[in-house]
Protein backbone atom coordinates (compact mmCIF):
# COMPACT_ATOMS: atom_id res chain seq x y z
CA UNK A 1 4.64 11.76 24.03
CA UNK A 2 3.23 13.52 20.97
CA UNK A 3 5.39 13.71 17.55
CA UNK A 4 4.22 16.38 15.03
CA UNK A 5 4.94 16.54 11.52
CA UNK A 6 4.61 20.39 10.37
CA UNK A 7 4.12 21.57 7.10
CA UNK A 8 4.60 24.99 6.07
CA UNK A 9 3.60 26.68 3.25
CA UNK A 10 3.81 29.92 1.31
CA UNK A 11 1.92 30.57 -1.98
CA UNK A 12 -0.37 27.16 -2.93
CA UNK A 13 -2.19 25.85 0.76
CA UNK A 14 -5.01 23.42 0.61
CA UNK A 15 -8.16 24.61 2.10
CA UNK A 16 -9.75 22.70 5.12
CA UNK A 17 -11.98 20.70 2.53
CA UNK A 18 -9.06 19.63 0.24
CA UNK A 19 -7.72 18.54 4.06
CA UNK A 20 -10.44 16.16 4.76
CA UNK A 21 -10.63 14.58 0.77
CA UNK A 22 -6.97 13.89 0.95
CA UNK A 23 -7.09 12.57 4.45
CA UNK A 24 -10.42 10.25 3.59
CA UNK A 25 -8.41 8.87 -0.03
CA UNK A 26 -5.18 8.71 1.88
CA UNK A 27 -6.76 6.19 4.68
CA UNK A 28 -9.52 4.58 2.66
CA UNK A 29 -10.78 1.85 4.96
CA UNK A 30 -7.88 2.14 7.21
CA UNK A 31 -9.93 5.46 8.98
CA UNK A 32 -12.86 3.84 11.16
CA UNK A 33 -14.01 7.55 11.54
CA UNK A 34 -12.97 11.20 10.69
CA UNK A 35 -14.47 13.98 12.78
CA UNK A 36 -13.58 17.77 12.40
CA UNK A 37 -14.22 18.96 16.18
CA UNK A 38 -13.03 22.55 17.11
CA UNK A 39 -9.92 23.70 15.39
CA UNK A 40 -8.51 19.86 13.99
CA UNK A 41 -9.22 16.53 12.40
CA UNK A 42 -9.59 13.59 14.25
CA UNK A 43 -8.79 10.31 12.95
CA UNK A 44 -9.23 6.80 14.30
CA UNK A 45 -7.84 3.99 12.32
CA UNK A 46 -8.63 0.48 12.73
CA UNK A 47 -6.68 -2.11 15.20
CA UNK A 48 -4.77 -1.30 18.21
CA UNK A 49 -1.13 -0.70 18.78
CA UNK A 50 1.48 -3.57 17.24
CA UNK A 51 4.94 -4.01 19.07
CA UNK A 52 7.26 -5.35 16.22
CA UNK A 53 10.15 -6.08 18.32
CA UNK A 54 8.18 -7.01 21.71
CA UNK A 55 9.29 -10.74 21.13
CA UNK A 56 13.15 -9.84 20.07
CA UNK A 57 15.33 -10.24 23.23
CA UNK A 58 17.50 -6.54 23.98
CA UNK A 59 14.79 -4.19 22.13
CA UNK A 60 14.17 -1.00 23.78
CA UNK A 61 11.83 -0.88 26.38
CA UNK A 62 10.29 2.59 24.87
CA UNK A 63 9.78 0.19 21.72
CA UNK A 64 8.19 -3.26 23.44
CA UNK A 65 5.82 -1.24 26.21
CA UNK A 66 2.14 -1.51 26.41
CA UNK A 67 0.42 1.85 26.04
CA UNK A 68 -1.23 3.83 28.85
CA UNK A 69 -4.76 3.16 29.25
CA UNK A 70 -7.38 5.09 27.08
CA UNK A 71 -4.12 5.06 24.68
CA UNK A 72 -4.69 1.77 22.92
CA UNK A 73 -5.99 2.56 19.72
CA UNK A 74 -4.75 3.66 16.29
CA UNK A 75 -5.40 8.23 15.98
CA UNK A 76 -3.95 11.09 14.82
CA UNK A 77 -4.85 14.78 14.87
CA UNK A 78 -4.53 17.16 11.64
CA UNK A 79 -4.27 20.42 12.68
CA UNK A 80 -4.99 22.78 10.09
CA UNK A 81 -3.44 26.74 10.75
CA UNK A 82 -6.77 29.18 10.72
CA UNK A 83 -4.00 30.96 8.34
CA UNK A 84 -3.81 28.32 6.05
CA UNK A 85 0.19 28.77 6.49
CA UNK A 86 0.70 25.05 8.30
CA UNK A 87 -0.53 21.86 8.81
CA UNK A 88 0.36 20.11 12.10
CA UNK A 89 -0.32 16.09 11.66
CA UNK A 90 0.36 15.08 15.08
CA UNK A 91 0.12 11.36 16.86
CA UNK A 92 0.36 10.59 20.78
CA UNK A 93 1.74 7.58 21.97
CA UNK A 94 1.28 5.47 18.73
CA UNK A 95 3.14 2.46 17.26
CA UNK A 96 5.38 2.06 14.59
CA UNK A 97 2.96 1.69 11.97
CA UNK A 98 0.23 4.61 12.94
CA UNK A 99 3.53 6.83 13.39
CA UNK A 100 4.67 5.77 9.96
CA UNK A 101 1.53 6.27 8.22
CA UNK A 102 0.96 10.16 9.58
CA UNK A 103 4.41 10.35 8.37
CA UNK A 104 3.55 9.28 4.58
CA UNK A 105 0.44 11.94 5.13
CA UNK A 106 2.13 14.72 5.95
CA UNK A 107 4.98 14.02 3.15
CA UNK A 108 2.14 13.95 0.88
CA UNK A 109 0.63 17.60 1.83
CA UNK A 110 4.39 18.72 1.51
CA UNK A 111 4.99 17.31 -2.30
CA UNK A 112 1.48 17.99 -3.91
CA UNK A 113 1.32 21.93 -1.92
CA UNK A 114 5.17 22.36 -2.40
CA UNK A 115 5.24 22.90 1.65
CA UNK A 116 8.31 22.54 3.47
CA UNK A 117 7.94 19.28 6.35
CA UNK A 118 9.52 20.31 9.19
CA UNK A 119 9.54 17.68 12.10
């Protein structure tokens, strides 16, 4: 299951360089690599998934599961628009934490570029 995290914007937009320097300072050592491939940022952060609540007796199942294979480790995917209109930071079957950090990203891009997050 993928969750994005859109941001529109309409008169200031950070170019695909600004992008990458926020992403790099946002992450520090927390990014093992950054790529631009295609169309989109990809970002691998160190560690694999955590389950917070995998010990604590009626927690969701959604919550406590192991991930598919291939899905172990920590990524997201920044999307730039070609436009410059939106930025899509999207994660795929993450954890709590990698979820909650593309969350703080994207909120960032929204306050500095006075974009609207839409989620």
């Amino acid at each position: 299951m993928a969750s994005d995290r859109f941001v529109n914007w309409t008169t200031r937009k950070p170019t695909r360089e600004e992008v990458q320097l926020v992403i790099e300072d946002y992450l520090g050592e927390m990014a093992s690599e950054i790529r631009w491939e295609r169309d989109r940022f990809f970002v691998t952060l160190v560690g694999k998934h955590s389950h917070p609540l995998r010990r604590i007796e009626g927690a969701s199942p959604i919550l406590t599961r192991e991930p598919d294979p291939g899905w172990e480790g920590r990524y997201m995917e920044i999307w730039p628009d070609p436009d410059g209109n939106c930025l899509d930071v999207m994660t795929r079957q993450q954890d709590e934490l990698t979820n909650r950090i593309a969350d703080g990203l994207a909120q960032l891009f929204a306050r500095f570029w006075e974009g609207k997050l839409d989620e």
